[in-house]
Protein backbone atom coordinates (compact mmCIF):
# COMPACT_ATOMS: atom_id res chain seq x y z
CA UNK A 1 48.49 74.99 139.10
CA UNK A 2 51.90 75.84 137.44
CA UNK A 3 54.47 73.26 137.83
CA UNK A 4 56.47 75.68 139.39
CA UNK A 5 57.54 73.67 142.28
CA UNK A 6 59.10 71.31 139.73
CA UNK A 7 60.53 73.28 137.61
CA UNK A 8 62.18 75.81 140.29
CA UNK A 9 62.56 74.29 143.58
CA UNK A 10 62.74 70.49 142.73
CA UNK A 11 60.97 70.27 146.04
CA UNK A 12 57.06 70.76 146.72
CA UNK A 13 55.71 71.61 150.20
CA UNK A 14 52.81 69.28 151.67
CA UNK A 15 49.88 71.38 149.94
CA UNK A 16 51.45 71.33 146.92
CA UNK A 17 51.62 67.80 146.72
CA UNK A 18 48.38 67.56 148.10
CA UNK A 19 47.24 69.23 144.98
CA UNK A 20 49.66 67.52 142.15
CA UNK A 21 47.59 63.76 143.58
CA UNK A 22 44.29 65.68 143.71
CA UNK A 23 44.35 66.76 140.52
CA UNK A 24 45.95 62.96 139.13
CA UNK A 25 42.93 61.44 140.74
CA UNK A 26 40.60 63.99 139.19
CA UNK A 27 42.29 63.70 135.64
CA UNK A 28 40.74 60.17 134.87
CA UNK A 29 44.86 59.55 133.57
CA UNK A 30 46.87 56.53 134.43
CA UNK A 31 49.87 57.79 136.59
CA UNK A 32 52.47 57.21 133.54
CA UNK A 33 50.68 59.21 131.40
CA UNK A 34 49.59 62.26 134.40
CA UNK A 35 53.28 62.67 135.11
CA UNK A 36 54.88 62.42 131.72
CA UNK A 37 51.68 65.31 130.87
CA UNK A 38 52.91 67.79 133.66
CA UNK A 39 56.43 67.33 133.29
CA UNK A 40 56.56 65.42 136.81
CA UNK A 41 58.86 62.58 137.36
CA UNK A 42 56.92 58.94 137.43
CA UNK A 43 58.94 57.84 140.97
CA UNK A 44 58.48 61.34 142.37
CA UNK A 45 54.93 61.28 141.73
CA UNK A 46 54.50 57.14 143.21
CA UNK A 47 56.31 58.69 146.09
CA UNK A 48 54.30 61.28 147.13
CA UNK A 49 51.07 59.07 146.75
CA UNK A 50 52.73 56.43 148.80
CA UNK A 51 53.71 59.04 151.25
CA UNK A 52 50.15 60.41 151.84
CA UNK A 53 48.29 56.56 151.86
CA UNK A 54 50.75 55.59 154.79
CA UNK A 55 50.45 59.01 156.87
CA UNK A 56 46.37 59.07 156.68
CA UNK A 57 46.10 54.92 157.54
CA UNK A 58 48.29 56.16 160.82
CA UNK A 59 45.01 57.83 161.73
CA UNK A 60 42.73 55.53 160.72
CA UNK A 61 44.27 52.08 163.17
CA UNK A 62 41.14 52.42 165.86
CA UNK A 63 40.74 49.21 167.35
CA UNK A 64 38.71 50.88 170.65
CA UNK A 65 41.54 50.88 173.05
CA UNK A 66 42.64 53.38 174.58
CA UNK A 67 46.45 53.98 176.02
CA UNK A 68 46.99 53.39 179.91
CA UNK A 69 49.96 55.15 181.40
CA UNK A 70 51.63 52.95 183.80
CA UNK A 71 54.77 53.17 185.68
CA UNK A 72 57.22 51.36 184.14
CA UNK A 73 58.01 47.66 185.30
CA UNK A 74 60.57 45.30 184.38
CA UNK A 75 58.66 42.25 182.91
CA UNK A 76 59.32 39.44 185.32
CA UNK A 77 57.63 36.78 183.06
CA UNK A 78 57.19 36.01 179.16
CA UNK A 79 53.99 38.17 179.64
CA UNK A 80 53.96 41.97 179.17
CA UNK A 81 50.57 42.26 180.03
CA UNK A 82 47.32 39.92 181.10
CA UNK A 83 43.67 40.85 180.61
CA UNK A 84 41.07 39.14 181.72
CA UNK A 85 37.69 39.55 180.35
CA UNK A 86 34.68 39.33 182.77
CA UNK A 87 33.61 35.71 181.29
CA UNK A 88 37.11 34.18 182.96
CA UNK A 89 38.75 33.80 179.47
CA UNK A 90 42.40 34.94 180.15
CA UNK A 91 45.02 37.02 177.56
CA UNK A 92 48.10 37.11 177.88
CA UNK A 93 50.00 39.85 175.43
CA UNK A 94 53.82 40.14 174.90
CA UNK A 95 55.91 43.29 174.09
CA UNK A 96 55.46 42.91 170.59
CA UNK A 97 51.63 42.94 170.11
CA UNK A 98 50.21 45.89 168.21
CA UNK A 99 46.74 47.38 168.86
CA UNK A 100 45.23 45.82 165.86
CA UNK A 101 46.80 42.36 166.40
CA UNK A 102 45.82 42.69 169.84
CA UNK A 103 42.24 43.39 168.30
CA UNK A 104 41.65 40.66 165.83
CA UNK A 105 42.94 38.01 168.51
CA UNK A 106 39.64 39.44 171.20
CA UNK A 107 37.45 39.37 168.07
CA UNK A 108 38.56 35.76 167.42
CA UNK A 109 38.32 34.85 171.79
CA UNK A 110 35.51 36.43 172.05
CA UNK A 111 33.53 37.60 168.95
CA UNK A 112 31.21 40.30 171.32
CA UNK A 113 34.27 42.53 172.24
């Protein structure tokens, strides 16, 4: 691969990123050395890598719930939702919680779930 999309464009589609950090991770170089090798820019290249770890973890959160579509209701309490679990134990979630939050805290009420 040229480093055409460097040298011409100063911009490189998805692929073509896809294949500068394919071939870093390949080349057994630190990053410094990679970049400075193919003429890429060190913060350019940092970026990109960043960029792809946080859009594959997206796909990765499972936590084995699944999203209910309910009409939408003005919380009348400090509770956005309450589950209760089939052994009585009660759990009360705010606006705020997040899948995996919501996750770790069943794990930690009740390690079966």
């Amino acid at each position: 691969m040229e480093t055409t999309c460097i040298e011409k464009h100063r911009y490189c589609n998805r692929n073509e990123r896809a294949e500068w950090i394919a071939r870093y991770r390949s080349s057994g170089l630190r990053l410094p050395h990679f970049a400075e090798q193919h003429g890429l820019k060190l913060g350019t290249l940092r970026n990109w890598i960043q960029k792809e770890a946080h859009e594959s973890s997206l796909g990765r959160e499972t936590t084995g719930f699944q999203e209910l579509l309910l009409p939408s209701v003005a919380a009348t309490g400090p509770w956005a939702a309450e589950v209760q679990l089939p052994d009585g134990v009660v759990v009360r979630l705010g606006m705020v919680a997040t899948p995996s939050w919501i996750a770790s805290l069943l794990k930690t009420v009740r390690p079966s779930c």
